[in-house]
PDB file of N, CA and C in Angstrom:
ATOM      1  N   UNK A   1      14.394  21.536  12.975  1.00  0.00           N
ATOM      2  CA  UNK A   1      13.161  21.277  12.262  1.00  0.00           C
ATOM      3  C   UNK A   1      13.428  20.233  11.175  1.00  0.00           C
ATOM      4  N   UNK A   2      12.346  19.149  10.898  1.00  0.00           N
ATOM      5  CA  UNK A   2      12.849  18.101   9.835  1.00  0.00           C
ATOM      6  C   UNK A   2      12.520  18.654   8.799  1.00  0.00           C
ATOM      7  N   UNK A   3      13.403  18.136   7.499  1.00  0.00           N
ATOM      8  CA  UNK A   3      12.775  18.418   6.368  1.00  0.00           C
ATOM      9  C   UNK A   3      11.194  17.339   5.802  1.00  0.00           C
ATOM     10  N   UNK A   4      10.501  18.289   5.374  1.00  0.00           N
ATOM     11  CA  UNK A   4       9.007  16.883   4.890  1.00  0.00           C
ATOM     12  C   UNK A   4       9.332  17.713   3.483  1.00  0.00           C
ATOM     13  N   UNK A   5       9.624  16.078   2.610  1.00  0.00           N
ATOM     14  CA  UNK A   5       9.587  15.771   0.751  1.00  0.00           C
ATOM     15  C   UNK A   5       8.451  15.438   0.926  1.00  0.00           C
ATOM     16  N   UNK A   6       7.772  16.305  -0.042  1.00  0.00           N
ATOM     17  CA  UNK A   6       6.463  15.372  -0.697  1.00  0.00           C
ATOM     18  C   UNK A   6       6.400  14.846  -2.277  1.00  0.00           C
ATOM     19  N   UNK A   7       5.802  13.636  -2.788  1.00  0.00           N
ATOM     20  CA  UNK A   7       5.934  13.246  -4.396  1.00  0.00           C
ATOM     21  C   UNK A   7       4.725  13.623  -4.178  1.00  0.00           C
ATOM     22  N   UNK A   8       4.345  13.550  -5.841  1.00  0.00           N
ATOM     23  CA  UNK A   8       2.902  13.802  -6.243  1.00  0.00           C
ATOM     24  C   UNK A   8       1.905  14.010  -5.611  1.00  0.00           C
ATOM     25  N   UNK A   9       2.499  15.275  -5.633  1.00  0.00           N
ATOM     26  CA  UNK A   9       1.198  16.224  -4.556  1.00  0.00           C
ATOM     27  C   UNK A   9       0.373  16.717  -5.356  1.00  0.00           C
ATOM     28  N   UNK A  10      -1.253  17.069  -5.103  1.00  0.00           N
ATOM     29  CA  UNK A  10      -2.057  17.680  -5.572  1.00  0.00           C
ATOM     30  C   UNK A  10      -2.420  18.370  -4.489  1.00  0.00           C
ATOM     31  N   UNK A  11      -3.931  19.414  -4.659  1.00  0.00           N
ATOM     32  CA  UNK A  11      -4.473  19.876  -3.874  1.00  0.00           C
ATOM     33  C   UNK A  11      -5.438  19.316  -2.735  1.00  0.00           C
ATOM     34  N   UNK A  12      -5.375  18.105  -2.540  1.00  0.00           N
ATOM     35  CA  UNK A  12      -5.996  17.074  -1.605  1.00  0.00           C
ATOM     36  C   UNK A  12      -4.908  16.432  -0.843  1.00  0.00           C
ATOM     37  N   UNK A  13      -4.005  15.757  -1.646  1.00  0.00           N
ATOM     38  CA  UNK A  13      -3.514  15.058  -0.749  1.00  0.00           C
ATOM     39  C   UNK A  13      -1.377  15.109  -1.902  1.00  0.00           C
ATOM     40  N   UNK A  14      -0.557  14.394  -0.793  1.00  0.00           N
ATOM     41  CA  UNK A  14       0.346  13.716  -1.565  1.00  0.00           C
ATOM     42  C   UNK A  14       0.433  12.612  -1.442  1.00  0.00           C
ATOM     43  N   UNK A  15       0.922  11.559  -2.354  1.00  0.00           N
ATOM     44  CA  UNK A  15       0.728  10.419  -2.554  1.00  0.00           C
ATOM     45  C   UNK A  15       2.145   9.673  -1.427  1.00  0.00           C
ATOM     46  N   UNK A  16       3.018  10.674  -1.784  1.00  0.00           N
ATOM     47  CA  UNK A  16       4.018  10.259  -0.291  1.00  0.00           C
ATOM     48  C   UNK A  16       4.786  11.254   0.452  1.00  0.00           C
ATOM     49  N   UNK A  17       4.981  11.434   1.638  1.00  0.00           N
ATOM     50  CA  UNK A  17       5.123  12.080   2.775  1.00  0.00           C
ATOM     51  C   UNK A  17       6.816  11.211   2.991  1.00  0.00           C
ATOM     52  N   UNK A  18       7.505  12.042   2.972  1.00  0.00           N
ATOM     53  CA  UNK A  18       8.900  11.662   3.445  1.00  0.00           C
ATOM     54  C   UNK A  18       9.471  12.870   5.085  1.00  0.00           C
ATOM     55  N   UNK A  19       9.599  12.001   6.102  1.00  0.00           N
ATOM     56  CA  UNK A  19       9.878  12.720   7.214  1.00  0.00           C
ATOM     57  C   UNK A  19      10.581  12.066   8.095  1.00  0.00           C
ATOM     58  N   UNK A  20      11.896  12.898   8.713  1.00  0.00           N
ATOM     59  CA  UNK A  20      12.594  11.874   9.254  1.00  0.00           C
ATOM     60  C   UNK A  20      12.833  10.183   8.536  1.00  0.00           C
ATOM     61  N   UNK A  21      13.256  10.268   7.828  1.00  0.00           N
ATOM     62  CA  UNK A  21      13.987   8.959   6.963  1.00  0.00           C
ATOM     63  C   UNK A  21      12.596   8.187   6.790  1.00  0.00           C
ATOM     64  N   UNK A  22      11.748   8.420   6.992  1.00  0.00           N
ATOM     65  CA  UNK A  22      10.554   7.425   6.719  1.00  0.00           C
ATOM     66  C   UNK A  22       9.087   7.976   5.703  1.00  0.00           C
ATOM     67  N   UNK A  23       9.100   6.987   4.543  1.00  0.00           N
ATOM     68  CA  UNK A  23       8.348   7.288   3.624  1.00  0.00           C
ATOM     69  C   UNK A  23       7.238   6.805   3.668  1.00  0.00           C
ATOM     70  N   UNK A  24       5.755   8.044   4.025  1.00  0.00           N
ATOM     71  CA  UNK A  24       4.675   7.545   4.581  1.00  0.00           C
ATOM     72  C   UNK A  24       3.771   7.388   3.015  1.00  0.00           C
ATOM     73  N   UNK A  25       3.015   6.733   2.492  1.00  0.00           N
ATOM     74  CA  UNK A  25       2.372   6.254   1.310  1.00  0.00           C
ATOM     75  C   UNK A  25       0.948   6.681   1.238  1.00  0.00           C
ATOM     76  N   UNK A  26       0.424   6.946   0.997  1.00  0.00           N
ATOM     77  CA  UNK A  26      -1.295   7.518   0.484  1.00  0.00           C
ATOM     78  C   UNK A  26      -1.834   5.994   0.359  1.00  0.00           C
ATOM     79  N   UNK A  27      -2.952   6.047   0.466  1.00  0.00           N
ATOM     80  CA  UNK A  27      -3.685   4.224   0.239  1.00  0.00           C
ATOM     81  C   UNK A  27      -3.819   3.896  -1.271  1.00  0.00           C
ATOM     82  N   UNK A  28      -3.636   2.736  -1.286  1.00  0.00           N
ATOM     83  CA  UNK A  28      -3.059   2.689  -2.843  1.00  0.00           C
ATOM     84  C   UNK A  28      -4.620   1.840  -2.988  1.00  0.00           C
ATOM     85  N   UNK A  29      -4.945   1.751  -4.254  1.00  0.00           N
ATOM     86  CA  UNK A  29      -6.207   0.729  -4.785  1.00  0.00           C
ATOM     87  C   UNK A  29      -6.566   0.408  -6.392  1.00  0.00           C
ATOM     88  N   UNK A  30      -6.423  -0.212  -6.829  1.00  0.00           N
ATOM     89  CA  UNK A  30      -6.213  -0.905  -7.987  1.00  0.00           C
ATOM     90  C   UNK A  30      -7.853  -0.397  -8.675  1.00  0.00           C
ATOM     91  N   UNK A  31      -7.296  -0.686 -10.017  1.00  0.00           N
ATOM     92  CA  UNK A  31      -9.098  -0.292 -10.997  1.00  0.00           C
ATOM     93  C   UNK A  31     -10.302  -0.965 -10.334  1.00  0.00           C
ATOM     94  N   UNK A  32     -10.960  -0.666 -10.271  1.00  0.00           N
ATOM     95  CA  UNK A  32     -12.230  -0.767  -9.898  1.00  0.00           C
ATOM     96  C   UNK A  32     -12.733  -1.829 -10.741  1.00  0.00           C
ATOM     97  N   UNK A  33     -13.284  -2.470 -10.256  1.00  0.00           N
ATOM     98  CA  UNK A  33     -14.012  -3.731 -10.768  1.00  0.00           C
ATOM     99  C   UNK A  33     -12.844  -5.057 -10.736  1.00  0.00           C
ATOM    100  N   UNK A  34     -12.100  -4.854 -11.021  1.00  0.00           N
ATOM    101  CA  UNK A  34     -11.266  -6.156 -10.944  1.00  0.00           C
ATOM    102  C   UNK A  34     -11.321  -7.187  -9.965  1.00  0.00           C
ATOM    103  N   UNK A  35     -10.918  -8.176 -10.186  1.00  0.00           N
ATOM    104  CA  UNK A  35     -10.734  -9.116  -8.948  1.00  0.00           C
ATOM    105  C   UNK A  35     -10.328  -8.857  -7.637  1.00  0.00           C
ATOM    106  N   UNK A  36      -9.820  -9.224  -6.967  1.00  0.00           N
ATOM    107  CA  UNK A  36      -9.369  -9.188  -5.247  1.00  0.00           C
ATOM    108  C   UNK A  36      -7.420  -9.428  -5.840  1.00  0.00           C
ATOM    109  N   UNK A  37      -7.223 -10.403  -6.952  1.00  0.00           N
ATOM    110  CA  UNK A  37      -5.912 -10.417  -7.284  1.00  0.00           C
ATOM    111  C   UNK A  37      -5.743  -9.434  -8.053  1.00  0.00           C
ATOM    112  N   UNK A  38      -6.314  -9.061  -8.664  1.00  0.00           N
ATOM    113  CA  UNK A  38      -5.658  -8.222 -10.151  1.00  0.00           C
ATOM    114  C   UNK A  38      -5.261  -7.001  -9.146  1.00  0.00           C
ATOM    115  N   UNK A  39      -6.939  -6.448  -8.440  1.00  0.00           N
ATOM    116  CA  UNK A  39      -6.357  -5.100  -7.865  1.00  0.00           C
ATOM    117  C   UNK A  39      -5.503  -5.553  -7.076  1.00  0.00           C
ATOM    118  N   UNK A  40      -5.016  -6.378  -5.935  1.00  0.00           N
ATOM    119  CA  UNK A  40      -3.854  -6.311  -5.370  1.00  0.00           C
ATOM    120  C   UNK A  40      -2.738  -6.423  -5.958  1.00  0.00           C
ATOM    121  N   UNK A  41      -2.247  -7.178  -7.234  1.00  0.00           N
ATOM    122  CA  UNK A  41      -1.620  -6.843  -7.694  1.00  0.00           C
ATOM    123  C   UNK A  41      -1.068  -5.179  -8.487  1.00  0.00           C
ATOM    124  N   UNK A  42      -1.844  -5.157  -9.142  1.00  0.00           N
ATOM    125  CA  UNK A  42      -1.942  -3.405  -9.423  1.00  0.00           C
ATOM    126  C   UNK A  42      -1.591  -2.624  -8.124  1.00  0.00           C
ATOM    127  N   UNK A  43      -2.076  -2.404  -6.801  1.00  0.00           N
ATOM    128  CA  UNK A  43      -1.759  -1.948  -6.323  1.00  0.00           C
ATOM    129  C   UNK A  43      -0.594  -2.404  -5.620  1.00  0.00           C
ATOM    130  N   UNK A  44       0.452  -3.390  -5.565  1.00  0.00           N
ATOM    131  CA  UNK A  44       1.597  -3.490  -4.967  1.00  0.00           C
ATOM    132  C   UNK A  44       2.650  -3.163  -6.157  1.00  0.00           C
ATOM    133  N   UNK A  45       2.168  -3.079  -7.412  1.00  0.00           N
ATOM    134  CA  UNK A  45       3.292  -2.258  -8.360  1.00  0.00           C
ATOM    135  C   UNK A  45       2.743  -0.756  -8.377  1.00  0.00           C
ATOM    136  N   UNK A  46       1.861  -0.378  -8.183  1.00  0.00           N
ATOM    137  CA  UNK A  46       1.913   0.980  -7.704  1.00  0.00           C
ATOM    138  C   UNK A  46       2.439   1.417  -6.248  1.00  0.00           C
ATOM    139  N   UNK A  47       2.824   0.728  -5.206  1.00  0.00           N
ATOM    140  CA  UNK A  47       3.523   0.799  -4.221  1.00  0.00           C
ATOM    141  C   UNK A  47       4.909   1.175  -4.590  1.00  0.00           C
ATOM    142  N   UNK A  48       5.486  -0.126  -5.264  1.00  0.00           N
ATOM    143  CA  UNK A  48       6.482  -0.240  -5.806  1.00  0.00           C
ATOM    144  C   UNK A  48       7.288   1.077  -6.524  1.00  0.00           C
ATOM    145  N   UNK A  49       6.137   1.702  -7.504  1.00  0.00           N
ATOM    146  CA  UNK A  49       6.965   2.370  -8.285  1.00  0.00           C
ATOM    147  C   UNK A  49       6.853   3.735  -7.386  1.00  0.00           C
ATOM    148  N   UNK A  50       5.941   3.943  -6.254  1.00  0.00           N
ATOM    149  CA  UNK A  50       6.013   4.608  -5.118  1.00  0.00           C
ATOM    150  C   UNK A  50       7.238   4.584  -4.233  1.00  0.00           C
ATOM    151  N   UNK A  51       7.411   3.516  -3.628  1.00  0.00           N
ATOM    152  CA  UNK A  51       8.462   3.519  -3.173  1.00  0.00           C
ATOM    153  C   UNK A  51      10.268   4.118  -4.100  1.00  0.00           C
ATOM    154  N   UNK A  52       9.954   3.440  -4.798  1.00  0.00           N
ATOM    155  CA  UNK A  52      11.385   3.796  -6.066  1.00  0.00           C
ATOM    156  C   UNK A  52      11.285   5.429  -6.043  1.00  0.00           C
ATOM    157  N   UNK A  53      10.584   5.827  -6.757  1.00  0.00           N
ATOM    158  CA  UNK A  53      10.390   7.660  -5.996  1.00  0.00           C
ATOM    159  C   UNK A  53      10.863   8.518  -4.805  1.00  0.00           C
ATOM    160  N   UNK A  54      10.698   7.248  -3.914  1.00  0.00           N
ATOM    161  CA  UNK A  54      11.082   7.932  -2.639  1.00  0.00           C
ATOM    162  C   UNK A  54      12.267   7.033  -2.121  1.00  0.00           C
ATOM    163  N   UNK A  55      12.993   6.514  -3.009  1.00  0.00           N
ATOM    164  CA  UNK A  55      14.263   5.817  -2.606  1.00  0.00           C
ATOM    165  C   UNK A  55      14.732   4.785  -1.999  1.00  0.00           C
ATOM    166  N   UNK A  56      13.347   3.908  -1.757  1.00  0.00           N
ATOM    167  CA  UNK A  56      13.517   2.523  -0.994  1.00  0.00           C
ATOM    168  C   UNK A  56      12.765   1.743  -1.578  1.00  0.00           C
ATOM    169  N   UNK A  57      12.336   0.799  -1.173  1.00  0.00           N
ATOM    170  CA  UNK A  57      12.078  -0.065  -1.912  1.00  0.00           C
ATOM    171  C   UNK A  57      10.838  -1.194  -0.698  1.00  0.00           C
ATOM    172  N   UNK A  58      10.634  -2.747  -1.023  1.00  0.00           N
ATOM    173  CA  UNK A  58       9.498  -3.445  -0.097  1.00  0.00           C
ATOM    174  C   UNK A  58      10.731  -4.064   0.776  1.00  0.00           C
ATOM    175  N   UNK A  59      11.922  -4.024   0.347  1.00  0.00           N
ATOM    176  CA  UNK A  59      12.974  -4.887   1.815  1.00  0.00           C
ATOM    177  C   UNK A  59      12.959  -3.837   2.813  1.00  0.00           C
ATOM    178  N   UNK A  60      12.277  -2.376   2.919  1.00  0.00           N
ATOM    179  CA  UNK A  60      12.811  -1.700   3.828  1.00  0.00           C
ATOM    180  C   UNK A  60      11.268  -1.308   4.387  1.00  0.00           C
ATOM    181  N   UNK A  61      10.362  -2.078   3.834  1.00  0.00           N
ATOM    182  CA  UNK A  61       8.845  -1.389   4.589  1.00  0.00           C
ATOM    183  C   UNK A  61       8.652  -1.922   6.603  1.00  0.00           C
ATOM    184  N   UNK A  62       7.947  -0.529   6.823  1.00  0.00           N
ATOM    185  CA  UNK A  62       7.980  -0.850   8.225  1.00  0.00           C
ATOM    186  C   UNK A  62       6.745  -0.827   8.623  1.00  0.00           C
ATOM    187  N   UNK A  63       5.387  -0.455   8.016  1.00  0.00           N
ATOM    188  CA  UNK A  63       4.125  -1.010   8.519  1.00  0.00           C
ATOM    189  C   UNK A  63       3.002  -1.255   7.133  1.00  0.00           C
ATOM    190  N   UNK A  64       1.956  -1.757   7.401  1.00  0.00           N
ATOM    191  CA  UNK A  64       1.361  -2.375   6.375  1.00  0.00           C
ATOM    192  C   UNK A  64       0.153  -2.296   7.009  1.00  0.00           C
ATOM    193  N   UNK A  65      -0.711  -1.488   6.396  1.00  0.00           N
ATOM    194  CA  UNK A  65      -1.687  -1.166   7.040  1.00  0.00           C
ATOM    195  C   UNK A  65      -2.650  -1.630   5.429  1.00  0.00           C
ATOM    196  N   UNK A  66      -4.124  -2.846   5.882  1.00  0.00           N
ATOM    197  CA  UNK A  66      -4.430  -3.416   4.252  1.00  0.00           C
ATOM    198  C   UNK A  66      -6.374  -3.454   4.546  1.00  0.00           C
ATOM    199  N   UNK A  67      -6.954  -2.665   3.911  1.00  0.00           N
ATOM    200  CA  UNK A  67      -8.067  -2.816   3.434  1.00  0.00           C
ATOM    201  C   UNK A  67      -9.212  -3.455   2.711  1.00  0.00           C
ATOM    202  N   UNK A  68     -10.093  -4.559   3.358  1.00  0.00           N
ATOM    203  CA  UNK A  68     -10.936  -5.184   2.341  1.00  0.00           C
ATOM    204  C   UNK A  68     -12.147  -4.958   2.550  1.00  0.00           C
ATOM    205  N   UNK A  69     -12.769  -4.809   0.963  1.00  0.00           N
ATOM    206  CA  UNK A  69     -14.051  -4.317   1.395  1.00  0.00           C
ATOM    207  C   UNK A  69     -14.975  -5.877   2.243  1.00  0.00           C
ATOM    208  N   UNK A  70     -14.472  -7.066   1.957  1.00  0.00           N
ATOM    209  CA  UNK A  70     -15.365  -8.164   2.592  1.00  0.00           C
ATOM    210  C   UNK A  70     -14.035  -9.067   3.011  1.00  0.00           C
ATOM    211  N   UNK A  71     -13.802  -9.220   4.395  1.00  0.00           N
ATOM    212  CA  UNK A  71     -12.584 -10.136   4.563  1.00  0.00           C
ATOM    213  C   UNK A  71     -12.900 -11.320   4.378  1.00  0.00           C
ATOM    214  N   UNK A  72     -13.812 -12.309   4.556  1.00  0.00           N
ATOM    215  CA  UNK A  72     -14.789 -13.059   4.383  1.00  0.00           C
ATOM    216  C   UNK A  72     -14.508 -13.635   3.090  1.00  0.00           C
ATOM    217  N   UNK A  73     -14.820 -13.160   1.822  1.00  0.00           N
ATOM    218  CA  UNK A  73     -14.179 -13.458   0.705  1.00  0.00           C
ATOM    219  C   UNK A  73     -12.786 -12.868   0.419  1.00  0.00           C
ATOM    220  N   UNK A  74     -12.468 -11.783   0.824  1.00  0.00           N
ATOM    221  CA  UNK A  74     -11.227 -11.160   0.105  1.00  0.00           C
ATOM    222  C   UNK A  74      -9.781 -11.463   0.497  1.00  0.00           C
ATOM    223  N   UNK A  75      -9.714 -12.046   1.912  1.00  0.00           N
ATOM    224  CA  UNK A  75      -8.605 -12.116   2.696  1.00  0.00           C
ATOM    225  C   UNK A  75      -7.937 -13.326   2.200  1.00  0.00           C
ATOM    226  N   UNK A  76      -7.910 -14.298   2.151  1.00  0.00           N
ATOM    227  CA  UNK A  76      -6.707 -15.266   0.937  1.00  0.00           C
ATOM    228  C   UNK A  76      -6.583 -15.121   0.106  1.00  0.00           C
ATOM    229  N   UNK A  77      -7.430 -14.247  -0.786  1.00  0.00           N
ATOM    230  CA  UNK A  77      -7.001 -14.202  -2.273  1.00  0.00           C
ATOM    231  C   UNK A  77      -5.747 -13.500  -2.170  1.00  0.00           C
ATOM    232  N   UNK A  78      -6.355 -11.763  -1.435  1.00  0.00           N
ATOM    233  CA  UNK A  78      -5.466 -10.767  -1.381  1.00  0.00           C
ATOM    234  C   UNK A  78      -3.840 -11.333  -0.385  1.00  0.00           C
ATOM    235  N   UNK A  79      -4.044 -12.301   0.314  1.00  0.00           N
ATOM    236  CA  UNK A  79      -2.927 -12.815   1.010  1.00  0.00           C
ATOM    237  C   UNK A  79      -1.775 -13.593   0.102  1.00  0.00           C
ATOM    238  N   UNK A  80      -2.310 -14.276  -0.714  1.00  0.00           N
ATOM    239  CA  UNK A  80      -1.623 -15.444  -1.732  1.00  0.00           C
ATOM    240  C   UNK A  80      -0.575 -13.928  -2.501  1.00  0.00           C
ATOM    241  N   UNK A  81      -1.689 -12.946  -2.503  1.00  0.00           N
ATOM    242  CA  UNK A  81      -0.702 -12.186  -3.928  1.00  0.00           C
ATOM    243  C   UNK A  81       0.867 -10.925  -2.807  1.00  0.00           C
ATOM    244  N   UNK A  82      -0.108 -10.725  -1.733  1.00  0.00           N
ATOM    245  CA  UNK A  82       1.063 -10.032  -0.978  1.00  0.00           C
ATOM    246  C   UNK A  82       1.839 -11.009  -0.323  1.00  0.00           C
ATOM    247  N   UNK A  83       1.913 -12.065  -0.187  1.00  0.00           N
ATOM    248  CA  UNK A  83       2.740 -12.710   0.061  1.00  0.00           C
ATOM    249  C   UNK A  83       4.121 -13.653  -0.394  1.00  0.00           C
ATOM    250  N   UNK A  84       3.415 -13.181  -2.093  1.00  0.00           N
ATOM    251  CA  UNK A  84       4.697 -13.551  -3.166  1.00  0.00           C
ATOM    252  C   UNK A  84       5.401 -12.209  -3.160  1.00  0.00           C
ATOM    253  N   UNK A  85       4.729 -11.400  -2.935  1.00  0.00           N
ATOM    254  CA  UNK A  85       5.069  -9.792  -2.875  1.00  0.00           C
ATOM    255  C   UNK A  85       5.875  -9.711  -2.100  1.00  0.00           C
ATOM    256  N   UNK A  86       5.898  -9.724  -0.731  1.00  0.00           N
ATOM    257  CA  UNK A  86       6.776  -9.394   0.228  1.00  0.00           C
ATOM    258  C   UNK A  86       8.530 -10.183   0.306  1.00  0.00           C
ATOM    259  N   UNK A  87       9.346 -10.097   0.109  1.00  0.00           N
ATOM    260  CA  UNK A  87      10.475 -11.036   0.184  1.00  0.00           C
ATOM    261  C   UNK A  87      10.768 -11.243   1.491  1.00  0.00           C
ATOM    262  N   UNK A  88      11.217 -12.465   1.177  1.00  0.00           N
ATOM    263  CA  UNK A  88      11.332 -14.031   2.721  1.00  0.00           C
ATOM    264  C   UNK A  88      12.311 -12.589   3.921  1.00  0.00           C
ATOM    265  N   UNK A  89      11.915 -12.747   4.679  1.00  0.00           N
ATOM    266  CA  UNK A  89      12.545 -12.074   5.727  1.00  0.00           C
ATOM    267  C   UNK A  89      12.620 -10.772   6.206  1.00  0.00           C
ATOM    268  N   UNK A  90      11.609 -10.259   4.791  1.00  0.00           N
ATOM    269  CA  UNK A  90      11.626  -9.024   5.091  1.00  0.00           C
ATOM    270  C   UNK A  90       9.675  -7.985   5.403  1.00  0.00           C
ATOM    271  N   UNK A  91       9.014  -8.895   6.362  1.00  0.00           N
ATOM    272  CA  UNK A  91       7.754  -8.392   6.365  1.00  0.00           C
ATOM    273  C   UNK A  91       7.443  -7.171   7.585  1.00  0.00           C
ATOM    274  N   UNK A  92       6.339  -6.703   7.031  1.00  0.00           N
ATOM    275  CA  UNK A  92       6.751  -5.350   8.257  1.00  0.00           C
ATOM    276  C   UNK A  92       5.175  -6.140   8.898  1.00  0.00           C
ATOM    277  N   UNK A  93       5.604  -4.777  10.305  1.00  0.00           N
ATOM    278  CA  UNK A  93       4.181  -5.185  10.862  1.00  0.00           C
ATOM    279  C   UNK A  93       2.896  -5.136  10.032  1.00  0.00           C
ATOM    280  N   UNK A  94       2.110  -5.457  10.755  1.00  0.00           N
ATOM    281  CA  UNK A  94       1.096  -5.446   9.563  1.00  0.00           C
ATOM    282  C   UNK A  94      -0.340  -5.567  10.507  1.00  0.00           C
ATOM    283  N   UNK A  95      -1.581  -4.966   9.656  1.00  0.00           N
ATOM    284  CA  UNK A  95      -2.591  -5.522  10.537  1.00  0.00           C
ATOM    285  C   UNK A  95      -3.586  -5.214   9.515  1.00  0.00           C
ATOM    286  N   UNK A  96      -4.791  -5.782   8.967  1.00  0.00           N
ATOM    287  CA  UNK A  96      -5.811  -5.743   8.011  1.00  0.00           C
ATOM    288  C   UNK A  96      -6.955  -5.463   8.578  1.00  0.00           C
ATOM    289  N   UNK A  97      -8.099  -5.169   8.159  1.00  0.00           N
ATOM    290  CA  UNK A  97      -9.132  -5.000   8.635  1.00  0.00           C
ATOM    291  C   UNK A  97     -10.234  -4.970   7.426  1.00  0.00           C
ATOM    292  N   UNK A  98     -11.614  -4.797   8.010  1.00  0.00           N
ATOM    293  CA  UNK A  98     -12.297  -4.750   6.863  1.00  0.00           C
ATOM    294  C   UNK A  98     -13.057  -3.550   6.915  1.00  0.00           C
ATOM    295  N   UNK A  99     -13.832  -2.865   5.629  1.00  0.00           N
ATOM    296  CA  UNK A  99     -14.203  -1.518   5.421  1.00  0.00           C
ATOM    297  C   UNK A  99     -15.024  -1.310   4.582  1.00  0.00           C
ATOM    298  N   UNK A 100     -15.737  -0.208   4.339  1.00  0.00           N
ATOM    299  CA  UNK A 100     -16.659  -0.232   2.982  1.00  0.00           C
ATOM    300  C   UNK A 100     -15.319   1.093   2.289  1.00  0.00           C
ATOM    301  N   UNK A 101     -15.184   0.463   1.483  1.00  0.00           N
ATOM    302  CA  UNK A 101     -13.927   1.521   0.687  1.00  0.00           C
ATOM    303  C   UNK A 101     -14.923   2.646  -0.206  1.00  0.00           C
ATOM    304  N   UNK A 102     -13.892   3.401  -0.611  1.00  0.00           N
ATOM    305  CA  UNK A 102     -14.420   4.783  -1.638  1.00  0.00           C
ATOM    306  C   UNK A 102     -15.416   4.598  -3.035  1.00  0.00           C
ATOM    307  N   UNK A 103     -15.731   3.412  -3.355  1.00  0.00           N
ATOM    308  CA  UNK A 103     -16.811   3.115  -4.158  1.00  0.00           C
ATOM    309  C   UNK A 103     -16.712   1.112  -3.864  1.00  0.00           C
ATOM    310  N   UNK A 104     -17.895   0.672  -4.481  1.00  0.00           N
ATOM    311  CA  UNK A 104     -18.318  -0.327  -4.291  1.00  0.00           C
ATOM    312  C   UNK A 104     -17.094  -1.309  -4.826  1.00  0.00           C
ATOM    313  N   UNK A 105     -16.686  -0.754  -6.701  1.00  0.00           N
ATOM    314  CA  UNK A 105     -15.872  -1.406  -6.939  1.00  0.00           C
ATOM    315  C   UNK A 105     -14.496  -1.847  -6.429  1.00  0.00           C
ATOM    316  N   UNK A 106     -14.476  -0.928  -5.404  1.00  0.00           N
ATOM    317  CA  UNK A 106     -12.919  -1.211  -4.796  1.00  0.00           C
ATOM    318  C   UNK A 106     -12.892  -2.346  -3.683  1.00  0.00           C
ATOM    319  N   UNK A 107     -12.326  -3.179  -4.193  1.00  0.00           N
ATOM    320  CA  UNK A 107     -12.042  -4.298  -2.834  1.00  0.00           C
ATOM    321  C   UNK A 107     -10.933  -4.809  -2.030  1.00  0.00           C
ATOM    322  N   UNK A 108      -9.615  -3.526  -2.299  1.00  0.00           N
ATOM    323  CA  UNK A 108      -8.517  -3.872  -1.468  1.00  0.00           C
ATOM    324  C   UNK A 108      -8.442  -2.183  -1.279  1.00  0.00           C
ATOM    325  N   UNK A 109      -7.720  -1.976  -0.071  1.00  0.00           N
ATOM    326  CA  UNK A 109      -6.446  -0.812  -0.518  1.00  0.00           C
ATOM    327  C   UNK A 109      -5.425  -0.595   0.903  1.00  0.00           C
ATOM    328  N   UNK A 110      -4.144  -0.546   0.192  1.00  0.00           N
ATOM    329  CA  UNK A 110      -3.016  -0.586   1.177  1.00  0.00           C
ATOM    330  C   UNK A 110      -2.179   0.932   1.716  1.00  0.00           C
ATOM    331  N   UNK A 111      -2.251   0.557   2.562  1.00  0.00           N
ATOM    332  CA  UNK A 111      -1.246   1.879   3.240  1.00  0.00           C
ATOM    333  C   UNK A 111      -0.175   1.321   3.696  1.00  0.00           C
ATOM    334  N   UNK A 112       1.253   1.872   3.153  1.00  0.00           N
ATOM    335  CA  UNK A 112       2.556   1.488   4.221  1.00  0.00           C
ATOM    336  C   UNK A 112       3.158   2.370   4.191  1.00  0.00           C
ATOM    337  N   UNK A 113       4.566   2.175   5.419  1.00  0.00           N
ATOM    338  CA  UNK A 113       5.641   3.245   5.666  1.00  0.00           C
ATOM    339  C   UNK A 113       6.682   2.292   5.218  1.00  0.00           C
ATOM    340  N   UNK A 114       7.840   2.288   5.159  1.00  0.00           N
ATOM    341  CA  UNK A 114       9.398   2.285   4.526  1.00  0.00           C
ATOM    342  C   UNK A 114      10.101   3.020   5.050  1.00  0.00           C
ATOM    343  N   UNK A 115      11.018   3.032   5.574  1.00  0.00           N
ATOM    344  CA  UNK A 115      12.602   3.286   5.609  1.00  0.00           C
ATOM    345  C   UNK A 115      13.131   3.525   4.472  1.00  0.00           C
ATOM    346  N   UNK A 116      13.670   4.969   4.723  1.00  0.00           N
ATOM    347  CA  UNK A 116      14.635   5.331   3.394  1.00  0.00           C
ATOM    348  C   UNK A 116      15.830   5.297   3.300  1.00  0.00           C
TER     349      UNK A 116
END
């Protein structure tokens, strides 16, 4: 039987799922109202300090699953900022899509896995 770590768990959800060496992430989404950069930024240092928790880090992510509420406008902004984000050689799969997210103000939010 594997062991499953969970971090910051509440009664809804945990924010990360560790199973079999791989650290699954809760959808991350930056303050509400902000730009398409600010929240992506915000939310890839909340990844970040996600990942560090669970012992790896963005050289070891293995899928990238990315949310916009309008791809139309949102998809280069949010690209320019995960793409300084990600280091040269190390990008996981990935696939984006677009969505009406959990309130109006939200206009990104990311899900990934990592290798621990």
């Amino acid at each position: 039987m594997s062991q499953i770590t969970r971090i910051d768990t509440n009664a809804r959800m945990s924010q990360v799922v560790i199973v079999n060496g791989i650290a699954h992430l809760a959808g991350q989404v930056g303050a509400e109202g902000g730009t398409v950069t600010e929240q992506t930024t915000e939310i890839l240092e909340k990844i970040d300090a996600l990942l560090a928790k669970a012992g790896t880090d963005n050289k070891r992510l293995i899928t990238a699953q990315i949310w916009c509420a309008n791809m139309a406008e949102d998809f280069e902004e949010m690209n320019a900022v995960w793409d300084a984000w990600v280091p040269d050689g190390f990008a996981p799969a990935r696939w984006t899509g677009e969505a009406v997210l959990a309130t109006p103000g939200y206009r990104v939010e990311i899900v990934v896995t990592a290798a621990v």
